[in-house]
PDB file of N, CA and C in Angstrom:
ATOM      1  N   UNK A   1     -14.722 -56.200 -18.697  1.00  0.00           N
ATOM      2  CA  UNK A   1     -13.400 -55.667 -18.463  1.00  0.00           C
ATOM      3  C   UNK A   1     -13.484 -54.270 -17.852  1.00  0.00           C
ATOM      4  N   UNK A   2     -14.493 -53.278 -18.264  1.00  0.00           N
ATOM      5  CA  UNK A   2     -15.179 -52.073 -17.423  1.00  0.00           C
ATOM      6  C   UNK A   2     -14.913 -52.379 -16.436  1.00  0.00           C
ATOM      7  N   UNK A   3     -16.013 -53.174 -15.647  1.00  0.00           N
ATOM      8  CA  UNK A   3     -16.150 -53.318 -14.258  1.00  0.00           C
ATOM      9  C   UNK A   3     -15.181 -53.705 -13.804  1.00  0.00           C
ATOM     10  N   UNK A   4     -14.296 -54.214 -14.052  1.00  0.00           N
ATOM     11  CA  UNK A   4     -12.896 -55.429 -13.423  1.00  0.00           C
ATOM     12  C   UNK A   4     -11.975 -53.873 -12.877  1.00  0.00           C
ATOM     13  N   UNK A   5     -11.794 -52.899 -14.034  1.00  0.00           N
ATOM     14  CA  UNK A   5     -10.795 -51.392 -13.703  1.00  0.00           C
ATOM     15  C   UNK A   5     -11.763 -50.892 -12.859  1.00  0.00           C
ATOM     16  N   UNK A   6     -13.016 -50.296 -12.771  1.00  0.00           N
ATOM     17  CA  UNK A   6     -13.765 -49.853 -11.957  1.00  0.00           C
ATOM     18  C   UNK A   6     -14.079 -50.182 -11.087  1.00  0.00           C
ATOM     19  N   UNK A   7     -13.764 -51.776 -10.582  1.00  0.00           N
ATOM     20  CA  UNK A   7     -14.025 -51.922  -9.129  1.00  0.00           C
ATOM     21  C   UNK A   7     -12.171 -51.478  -8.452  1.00  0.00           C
ATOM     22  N   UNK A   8     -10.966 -52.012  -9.635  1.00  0.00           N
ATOM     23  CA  UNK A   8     -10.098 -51.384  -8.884  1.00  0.00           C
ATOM     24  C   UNK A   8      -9.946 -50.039  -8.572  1.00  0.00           C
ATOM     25  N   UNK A   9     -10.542 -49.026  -9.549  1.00  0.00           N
ATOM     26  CA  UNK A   9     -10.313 -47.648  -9.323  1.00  0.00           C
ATOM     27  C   UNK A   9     -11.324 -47.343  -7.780  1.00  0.00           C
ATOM     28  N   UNK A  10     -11.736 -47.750  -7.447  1.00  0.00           N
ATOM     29  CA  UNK A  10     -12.627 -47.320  -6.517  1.00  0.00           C
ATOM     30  C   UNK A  10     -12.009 -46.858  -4.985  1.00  0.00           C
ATOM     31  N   UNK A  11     -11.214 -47.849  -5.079  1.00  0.00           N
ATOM     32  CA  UNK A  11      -9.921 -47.383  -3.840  1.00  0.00           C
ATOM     33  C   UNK A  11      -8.258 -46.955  -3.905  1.00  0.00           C
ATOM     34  N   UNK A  12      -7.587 -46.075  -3.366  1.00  0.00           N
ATOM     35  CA  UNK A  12      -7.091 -45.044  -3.968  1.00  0.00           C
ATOM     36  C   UNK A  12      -5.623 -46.232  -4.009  1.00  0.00           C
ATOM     37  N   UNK A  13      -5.843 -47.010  -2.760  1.00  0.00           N
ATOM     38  CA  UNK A  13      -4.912 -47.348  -2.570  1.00  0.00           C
ATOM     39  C   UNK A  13      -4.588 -48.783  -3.027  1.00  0.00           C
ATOM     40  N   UNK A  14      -5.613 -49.266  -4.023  1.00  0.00           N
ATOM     41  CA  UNK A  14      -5.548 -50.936  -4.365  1.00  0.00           C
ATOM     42  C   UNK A  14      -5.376 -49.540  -5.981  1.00  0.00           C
ATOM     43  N   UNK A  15      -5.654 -48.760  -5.931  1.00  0.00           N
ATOM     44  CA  UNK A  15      -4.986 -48.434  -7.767  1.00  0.00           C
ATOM     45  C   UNK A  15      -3.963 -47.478  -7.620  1.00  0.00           C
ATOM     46  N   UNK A  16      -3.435 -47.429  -7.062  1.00  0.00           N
ATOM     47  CA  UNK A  16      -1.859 -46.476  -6.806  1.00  0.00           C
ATOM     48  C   UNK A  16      -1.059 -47.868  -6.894  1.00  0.00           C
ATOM     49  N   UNK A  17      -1.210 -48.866  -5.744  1.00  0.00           N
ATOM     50  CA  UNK A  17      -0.761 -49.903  -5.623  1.00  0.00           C
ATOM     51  C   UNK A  17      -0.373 -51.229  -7.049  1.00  0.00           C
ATOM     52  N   UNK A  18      -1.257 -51.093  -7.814  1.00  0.00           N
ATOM     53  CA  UNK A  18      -1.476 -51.909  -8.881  1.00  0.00           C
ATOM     54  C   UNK A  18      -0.440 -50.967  -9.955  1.00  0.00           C
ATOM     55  N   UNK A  19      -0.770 -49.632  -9.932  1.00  0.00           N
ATOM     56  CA  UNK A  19      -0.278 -48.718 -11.168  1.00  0.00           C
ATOM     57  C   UNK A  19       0.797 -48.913 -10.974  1.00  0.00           C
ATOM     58  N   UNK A  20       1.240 -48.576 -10.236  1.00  0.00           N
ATOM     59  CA  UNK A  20       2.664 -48.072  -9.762  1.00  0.00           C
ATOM     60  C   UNK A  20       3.551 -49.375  -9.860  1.00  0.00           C
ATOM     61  N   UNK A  21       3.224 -50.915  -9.640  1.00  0.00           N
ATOM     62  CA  UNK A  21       3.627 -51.766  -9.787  1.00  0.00           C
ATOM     63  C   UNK A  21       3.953 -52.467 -11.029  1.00  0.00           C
ATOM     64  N   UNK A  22       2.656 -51.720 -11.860  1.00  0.00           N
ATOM     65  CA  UNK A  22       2.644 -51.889 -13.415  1.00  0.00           C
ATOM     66  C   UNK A  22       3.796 -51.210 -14.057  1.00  0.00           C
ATOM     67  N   UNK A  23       4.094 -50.179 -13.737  1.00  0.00           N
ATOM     68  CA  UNK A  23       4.647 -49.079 -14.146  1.00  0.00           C
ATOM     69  C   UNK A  23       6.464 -49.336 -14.129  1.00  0.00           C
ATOM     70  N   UNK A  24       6.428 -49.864 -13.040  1.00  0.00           N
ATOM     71  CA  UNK A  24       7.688 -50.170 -12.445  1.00  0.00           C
ATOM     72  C   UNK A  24       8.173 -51.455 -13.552  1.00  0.00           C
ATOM     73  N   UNK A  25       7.511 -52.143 -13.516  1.00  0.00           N
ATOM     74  CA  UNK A  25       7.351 -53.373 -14.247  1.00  0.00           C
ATOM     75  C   UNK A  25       8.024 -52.898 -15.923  1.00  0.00           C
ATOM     76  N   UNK A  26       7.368 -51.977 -16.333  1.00  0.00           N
ATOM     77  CA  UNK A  26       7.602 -51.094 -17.959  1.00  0.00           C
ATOM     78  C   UNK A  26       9.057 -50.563 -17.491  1.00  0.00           C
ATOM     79  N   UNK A  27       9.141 -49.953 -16.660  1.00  0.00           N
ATOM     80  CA  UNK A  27      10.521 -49.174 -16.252  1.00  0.00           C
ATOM     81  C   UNK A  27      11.549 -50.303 -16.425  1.00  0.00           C
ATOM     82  N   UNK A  28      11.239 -51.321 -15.972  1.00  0.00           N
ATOM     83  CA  UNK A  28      12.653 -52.603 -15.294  1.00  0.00           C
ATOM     84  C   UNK A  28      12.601 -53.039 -17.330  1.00  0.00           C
ATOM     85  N   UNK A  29      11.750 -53.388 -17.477  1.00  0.00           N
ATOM     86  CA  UNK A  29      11.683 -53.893 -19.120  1.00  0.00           C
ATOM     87  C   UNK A  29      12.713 -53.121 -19.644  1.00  0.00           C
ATOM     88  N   UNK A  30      12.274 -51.838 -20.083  1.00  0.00           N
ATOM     89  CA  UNK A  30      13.171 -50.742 -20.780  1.00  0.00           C
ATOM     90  C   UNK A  30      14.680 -50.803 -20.511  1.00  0.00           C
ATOM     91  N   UNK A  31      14.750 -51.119 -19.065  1.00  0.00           N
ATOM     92  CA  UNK A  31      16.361 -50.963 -18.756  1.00  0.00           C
ATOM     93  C   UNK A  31      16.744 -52.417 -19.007  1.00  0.00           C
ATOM     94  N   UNK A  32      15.826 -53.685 -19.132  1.00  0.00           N
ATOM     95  CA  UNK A  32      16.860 -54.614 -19.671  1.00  0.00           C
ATOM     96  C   UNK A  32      17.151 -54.464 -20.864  1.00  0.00           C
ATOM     97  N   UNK A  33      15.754 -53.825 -21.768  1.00  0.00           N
ATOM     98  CA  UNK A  33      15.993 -53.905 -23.236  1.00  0.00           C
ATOM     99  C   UNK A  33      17.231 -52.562 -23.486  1.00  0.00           C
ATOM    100  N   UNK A  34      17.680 -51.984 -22.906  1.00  0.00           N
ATOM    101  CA  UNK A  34      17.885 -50.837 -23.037  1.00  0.00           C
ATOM    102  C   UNK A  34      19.475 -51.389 -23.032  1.00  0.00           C
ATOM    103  N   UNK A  35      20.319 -52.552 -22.182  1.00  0.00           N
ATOM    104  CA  UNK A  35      21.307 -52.551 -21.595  1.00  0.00           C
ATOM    105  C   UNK A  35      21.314 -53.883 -21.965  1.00  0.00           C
ATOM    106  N   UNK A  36      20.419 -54.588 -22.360  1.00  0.00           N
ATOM    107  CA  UNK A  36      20.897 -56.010 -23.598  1.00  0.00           C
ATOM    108  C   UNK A  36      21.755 -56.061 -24.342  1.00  0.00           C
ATOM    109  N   UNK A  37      22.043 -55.484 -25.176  1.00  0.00           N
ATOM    110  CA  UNK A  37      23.219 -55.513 -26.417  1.00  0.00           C
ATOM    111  C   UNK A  37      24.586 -55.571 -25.626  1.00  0.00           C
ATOM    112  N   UNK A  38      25.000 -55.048 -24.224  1.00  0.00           N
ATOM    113  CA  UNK A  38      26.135 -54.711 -23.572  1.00  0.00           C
ATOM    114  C   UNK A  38      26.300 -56.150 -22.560  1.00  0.00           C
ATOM    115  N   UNK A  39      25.407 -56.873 -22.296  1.00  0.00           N
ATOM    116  CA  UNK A  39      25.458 -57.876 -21.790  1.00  0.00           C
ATOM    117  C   UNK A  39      26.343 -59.547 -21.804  1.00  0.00           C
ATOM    118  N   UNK A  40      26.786 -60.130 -21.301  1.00  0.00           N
ATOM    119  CA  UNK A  40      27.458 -61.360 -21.677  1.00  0.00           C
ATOM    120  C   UNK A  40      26.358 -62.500 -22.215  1.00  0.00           C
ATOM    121  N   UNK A  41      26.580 -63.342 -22.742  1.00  0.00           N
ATOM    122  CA  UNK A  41      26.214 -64.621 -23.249  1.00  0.00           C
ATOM    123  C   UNK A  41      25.373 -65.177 -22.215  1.00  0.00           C
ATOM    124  N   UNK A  42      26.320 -65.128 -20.868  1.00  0.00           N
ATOM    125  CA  UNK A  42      26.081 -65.983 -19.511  1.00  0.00           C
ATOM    126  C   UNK A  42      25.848 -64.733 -18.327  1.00  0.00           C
ATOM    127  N   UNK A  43      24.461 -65.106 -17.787  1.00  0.00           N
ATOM    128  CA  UNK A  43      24.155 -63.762 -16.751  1.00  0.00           C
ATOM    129  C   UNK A  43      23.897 -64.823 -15.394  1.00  0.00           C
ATOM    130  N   UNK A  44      24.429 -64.501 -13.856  1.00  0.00           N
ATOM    131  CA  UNK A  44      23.853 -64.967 -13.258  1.00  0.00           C
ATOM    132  C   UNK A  44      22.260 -64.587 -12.355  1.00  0.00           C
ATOM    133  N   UNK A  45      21.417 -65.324 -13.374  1.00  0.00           N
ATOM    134  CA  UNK A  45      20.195 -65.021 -12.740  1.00  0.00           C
ATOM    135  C   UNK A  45      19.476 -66.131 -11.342  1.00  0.00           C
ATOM    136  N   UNK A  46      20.079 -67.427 -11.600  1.00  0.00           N
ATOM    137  CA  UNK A  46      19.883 -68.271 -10.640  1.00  0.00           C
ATOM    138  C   UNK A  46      20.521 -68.002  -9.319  1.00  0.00           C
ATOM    139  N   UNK A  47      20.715 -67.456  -8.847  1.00  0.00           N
ATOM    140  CA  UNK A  47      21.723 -67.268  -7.337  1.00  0.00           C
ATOM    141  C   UNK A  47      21.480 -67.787  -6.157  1.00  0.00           C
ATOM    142  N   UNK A  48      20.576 -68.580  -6.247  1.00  0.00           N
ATOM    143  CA  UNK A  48      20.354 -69.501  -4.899  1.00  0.00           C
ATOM    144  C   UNK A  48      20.994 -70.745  -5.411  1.00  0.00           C
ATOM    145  N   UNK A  49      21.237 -71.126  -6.178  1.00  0.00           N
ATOM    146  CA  UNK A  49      21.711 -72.609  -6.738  1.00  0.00           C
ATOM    147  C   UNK A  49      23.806 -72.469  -6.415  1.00  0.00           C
ATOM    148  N   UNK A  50      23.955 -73.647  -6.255  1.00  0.00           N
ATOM    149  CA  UNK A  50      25.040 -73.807  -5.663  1.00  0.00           C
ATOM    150  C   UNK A  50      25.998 -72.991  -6.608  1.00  0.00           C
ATOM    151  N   UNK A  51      27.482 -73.073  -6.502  1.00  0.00           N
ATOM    152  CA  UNK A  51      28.457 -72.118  -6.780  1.00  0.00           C
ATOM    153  C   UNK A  51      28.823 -72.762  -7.950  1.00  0.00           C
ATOM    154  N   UNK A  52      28.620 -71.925  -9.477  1.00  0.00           N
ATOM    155  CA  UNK A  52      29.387 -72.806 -10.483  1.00  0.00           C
ATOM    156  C   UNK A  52      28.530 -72.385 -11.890  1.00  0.00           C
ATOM    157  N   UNK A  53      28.818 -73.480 -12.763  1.00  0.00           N
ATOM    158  CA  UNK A  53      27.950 -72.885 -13.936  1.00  0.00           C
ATOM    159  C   UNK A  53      26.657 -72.910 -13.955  1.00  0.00           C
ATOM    160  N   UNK A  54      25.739 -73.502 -12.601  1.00  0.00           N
ATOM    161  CA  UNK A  54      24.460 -73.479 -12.597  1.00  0.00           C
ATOM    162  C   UNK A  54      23.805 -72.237 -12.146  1.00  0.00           C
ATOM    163  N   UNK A  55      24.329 -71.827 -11.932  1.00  0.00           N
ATOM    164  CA  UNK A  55      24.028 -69.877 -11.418  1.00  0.00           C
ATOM    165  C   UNK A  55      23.698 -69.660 -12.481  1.00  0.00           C
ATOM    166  N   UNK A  56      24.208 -69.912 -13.969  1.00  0.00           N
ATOM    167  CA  UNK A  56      23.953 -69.058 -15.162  1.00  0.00           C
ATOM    168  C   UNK A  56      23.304 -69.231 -15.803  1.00  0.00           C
ATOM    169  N   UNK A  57      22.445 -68.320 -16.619  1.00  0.00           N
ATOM    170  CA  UNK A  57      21.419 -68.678 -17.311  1.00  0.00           C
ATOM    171  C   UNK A  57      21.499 -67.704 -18.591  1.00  0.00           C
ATOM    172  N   UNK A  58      21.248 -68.160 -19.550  1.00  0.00           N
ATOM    173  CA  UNK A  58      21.468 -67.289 -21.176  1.00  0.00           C
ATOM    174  C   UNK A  58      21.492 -65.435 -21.044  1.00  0.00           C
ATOM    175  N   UNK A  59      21.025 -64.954 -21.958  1.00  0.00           N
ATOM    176  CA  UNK A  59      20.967 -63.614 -21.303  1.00  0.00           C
ATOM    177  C   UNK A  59      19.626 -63.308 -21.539  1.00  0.00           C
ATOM    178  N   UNK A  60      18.843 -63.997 -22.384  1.00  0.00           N
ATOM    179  CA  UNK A  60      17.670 -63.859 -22.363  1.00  0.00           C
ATOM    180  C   UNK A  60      16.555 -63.818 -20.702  1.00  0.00           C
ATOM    181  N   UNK A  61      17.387 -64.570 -19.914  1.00  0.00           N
ATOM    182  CA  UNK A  61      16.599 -65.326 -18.706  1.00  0.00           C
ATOM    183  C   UNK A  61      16.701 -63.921 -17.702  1.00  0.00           C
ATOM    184  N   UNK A  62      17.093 -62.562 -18.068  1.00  0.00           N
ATOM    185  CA  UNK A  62      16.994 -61.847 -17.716  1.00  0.00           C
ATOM    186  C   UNK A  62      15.636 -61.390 -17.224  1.00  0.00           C
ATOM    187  N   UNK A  63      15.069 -62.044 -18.433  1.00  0.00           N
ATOM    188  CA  UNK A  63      13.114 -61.406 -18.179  1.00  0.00           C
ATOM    189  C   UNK A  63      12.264 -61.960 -17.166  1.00  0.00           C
ATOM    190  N   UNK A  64      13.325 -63.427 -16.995  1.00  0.00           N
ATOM    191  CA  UNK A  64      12.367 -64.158 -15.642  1.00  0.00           C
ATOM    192  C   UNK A  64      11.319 -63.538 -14.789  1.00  0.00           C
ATOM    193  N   UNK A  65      12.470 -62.757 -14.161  1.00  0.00           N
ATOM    194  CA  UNK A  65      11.920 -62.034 -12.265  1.00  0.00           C
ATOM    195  C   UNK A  65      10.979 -60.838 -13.030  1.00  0.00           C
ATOM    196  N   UNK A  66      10.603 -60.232 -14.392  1.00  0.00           N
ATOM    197  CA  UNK A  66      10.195 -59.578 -14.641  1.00  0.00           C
ATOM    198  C   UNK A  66       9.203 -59.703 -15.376  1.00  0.00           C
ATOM    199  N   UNK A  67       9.003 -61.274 -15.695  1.00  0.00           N
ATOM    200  CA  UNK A  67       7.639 -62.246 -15.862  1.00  0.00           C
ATOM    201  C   UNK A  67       7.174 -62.416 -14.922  1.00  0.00           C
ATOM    202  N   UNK A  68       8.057 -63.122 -13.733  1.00  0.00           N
ATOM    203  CA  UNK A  68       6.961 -63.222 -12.378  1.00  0.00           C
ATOM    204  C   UNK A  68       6.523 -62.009 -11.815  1.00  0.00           C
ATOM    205  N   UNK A  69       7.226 -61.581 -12.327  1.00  0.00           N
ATOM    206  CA  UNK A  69       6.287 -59.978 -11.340  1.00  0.00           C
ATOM    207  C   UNK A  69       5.246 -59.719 -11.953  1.00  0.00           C
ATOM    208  N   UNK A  70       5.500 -59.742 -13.262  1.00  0.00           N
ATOM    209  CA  UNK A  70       3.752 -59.516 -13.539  1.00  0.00           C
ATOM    210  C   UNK A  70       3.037 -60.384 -13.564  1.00  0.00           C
ATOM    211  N   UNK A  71       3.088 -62.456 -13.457  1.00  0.00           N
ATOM    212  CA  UNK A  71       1.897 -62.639 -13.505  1.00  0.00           C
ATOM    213  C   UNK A  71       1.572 -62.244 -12.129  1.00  0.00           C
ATOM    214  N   UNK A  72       2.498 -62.063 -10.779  1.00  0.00           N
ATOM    215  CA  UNK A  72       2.334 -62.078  -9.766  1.00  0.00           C
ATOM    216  C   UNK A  72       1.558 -60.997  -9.438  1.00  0.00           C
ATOM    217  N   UNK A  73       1.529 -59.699 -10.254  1.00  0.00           N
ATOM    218  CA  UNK A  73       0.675 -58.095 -10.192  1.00  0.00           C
ATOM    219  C   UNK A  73      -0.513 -58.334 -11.180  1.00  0.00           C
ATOM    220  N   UNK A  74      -0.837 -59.478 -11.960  1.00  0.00           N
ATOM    221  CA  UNK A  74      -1.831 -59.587 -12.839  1.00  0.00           C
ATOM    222  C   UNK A  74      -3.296 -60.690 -11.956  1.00  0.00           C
ATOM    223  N   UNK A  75      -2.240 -61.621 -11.408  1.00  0.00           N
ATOM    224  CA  UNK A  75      -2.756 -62.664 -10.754  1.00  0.00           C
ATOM    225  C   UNK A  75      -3.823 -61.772  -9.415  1.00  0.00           C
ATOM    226  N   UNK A  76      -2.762 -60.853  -8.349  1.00  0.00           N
ATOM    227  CA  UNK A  76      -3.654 -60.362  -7.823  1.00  0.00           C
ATOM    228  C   UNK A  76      -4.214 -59.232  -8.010  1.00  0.00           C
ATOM    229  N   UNK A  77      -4.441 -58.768  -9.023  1.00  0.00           N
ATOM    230  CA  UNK A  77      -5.519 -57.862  -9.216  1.00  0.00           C
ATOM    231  C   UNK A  77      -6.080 -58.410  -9.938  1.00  0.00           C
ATOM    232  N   UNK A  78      -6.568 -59.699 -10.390  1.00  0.00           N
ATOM    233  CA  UNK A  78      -7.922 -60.507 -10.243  1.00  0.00           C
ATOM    234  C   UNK A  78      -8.641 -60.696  -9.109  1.00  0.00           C
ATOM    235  N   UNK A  79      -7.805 -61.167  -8.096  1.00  0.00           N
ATOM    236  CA  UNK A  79      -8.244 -61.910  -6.925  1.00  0.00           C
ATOM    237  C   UNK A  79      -8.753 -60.606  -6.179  1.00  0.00           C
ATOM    238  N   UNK A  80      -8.346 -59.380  -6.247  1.00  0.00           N
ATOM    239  CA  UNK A  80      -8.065 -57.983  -5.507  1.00  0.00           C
ATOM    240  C   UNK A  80      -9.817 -57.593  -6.335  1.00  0.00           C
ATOM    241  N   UNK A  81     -10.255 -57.612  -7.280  1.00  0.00           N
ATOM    242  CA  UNK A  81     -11.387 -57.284  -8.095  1.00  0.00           C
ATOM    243  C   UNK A  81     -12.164 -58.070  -7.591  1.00  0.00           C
ATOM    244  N   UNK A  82     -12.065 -59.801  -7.603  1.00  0.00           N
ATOM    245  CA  UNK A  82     -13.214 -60.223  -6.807  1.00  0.00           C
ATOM    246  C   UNK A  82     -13.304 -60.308  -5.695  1.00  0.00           C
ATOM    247  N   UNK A  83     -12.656 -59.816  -4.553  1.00  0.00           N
ATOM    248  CA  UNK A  83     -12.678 -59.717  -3.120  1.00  0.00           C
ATOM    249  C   UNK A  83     -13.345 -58.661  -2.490  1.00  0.00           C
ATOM    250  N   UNK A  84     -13.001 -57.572  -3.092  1.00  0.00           N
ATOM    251  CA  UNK A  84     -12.695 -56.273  -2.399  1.00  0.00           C
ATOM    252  C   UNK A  84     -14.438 -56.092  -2.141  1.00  0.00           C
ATOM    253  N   UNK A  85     -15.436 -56.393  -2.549  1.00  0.00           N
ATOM    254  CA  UNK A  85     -16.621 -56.420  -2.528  1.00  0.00           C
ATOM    255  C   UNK A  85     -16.765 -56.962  -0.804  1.00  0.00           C
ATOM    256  N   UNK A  86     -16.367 -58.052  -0.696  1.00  0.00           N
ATOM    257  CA  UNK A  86     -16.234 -58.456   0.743  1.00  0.00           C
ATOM    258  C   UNK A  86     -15.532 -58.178   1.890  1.00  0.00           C
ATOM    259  N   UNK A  87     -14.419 -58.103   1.460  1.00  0.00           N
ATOM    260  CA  UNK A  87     -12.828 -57.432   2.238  1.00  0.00           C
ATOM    261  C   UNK A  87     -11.678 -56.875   1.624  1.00  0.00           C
ATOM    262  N   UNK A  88     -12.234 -55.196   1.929  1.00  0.00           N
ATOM    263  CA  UNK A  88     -11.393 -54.646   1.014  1.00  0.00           C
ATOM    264  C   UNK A  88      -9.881 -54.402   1.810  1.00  0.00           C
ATOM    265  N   UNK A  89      -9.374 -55.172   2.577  1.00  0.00           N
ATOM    266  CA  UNK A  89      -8.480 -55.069   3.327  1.00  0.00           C
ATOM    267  C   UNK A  89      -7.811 -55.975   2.822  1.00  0.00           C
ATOM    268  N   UNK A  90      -8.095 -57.166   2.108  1.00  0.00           N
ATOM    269  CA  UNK A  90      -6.656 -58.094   1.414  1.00  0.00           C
ATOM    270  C   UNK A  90      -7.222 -57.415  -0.147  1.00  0.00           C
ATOM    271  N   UNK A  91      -7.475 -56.700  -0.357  1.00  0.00           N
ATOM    272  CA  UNK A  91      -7.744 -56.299  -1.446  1.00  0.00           C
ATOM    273  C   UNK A  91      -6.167 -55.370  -1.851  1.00  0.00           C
ATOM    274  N   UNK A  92      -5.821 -54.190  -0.458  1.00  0.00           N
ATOM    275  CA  UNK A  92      -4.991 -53.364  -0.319  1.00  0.00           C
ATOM    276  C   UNK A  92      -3.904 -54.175  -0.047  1.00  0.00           C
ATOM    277  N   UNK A  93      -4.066 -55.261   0.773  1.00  0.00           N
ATOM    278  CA  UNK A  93      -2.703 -56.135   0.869  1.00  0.00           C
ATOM    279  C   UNK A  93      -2.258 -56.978  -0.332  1.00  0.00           C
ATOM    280  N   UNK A  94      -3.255 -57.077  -1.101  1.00  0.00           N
ATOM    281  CA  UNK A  94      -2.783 -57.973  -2.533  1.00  0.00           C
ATOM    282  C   UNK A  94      -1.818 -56.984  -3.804  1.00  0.00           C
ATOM    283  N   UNK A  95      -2.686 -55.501  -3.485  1.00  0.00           N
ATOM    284  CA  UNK A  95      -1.686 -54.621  -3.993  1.00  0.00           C
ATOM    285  C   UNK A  95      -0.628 -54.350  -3.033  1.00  0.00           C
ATOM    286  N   UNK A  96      -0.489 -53.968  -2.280  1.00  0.00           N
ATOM    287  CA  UNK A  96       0.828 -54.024  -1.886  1.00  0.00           C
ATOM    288  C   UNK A  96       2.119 -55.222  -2.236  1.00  0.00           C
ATOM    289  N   UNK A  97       1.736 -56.237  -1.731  1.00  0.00           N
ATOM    290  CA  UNK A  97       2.140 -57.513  -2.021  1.00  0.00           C
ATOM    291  C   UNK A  97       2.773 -57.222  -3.909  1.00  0.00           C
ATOM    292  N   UNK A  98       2.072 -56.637  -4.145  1.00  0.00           N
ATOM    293  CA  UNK A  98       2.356 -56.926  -5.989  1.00  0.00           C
ATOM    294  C   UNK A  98       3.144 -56.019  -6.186  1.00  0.00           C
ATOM    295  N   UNK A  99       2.906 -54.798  -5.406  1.00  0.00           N
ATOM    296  CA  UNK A  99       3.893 -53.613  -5.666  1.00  0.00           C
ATOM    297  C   UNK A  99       5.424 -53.864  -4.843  1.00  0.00           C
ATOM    298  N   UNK A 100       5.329 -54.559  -4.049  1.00  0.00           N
ATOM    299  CA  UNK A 100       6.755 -54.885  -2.931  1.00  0.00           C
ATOM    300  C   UNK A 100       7.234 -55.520  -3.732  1.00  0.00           C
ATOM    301  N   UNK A 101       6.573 -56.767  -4.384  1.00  0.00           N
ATOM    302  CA  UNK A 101       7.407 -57.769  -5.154  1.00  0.00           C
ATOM    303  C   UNK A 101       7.894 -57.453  -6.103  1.00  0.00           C
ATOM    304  N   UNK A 102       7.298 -55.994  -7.061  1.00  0.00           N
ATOM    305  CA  UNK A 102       7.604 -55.424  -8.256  1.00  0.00           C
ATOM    306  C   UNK A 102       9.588 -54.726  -7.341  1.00  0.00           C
ATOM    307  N   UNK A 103       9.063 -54.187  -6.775  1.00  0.00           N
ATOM    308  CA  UNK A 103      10.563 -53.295  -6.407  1.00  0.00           C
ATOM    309  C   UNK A 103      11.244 -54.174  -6.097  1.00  0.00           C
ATOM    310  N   UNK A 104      11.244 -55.806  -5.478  1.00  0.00           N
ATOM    311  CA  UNK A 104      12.169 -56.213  -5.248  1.00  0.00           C
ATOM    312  C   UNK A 104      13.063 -56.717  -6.476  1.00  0.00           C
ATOM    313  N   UNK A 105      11.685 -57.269  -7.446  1.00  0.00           N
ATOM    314  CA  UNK A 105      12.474 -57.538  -9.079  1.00  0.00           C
ATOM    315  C   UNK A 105      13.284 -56.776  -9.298  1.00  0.00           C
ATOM    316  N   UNK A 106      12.881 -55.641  -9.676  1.00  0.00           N
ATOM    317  CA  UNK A 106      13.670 -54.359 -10.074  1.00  0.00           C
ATOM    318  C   UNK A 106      15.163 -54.647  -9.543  1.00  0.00           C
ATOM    319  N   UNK A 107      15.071 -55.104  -8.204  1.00  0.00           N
ATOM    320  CA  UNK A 107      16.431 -53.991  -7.465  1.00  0.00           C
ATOM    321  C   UNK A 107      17.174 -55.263  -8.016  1.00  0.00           C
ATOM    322  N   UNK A 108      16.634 -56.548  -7.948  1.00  0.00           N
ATOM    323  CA  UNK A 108      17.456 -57.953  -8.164  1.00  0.00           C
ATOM    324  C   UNK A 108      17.803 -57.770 -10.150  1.00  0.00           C
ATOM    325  N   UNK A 109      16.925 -57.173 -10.826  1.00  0.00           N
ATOM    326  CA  UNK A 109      17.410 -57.067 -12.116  1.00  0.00           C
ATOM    327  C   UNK A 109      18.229 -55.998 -12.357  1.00  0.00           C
ATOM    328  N   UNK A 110      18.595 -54.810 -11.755  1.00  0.00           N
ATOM    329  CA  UNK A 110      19.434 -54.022 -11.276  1.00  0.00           C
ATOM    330  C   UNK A 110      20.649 -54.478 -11.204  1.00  0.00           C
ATOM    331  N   UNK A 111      20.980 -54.818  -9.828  1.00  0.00           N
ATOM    332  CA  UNK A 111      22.049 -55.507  -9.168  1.00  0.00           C
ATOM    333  C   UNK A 111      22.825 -56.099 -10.058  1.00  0.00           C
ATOM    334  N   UNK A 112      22.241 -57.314 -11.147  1.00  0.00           N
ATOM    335  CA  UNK A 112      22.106 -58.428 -11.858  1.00  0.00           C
ATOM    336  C   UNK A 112      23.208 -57.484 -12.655  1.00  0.00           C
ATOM    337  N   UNK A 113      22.223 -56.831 -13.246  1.00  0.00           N
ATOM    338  CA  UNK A 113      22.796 -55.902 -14.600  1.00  0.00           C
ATOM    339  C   UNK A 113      24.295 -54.929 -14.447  1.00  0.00           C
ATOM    340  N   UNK A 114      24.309 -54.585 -13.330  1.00  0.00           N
ATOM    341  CA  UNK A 114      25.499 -54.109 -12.677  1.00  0.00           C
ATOM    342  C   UNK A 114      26.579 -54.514 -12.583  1.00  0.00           C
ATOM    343  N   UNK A 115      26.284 -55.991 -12.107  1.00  0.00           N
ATOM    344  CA  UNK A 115      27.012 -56.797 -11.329  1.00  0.00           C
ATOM    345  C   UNK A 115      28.055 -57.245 -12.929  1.00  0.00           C
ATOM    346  N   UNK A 116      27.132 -57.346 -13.641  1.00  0.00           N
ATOM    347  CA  UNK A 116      28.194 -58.005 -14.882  1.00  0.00           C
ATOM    348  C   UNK A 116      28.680 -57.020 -16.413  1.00  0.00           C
ATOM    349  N   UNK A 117      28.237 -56.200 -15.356  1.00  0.00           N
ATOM    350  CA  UNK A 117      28.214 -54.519 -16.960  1.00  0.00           C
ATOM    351  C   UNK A 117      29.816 -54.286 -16.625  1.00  0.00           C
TER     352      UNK A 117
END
């Protein structure tokens, strides 16, 4: 587990990338747990699904986009640890990738939370 952080620390920008995604990740948590109690029964977290009661999902299902983000920031900084030895260039794109997807959660669990506060 040493080596797994130490091969990410090695480049500034596959561990800014990872942290910062992590981090964001703790931030979005706090503000659901933070703004749970004020919430309805029924949140729409599904929003690609057609117009109606299938949009809605408990209020728990809040955590979804904030599960996939992390296995999605956990997943590649595995793949980012065993690569970067070879090509440390999808190494930096796997963090990025994890950190873009982290802010987009955010802004969609945001919005979410707004939208029905």
């Amino acid at each position: 587990m040493k080596k797994f952080f130490k091969i990410l620390r090695r480049d500034n920008i596959t561990y800014l990338g990872f942290l910062l995604s992590i981090i964001l990740i703790v931030i979005t948590a706090f503000f659901i747990l933070f703004s749970y109690h004020s919430l309805p029964p029924l949140v729409p977290v599904f929003t690609q699904l057609p117009w109606g009661t299938q949009r809605l999902g408990v209020t728990a299902s809040i955590f979804l986009p904030v599960g996939f983000a992390l296995c999605i920031s956990i997943v590649n900084m595995v793949i980012s640890s065993r690569v970067y030895e070879k090509i440390p260039l999808i190494s930096r794109l796997l963090a990025l990738t994890a950190f873009l997807s982290t802010i987009l959660c955010s802004i969609f669990v945001a919005r979410t939370i707004f939208l029905v506060l």
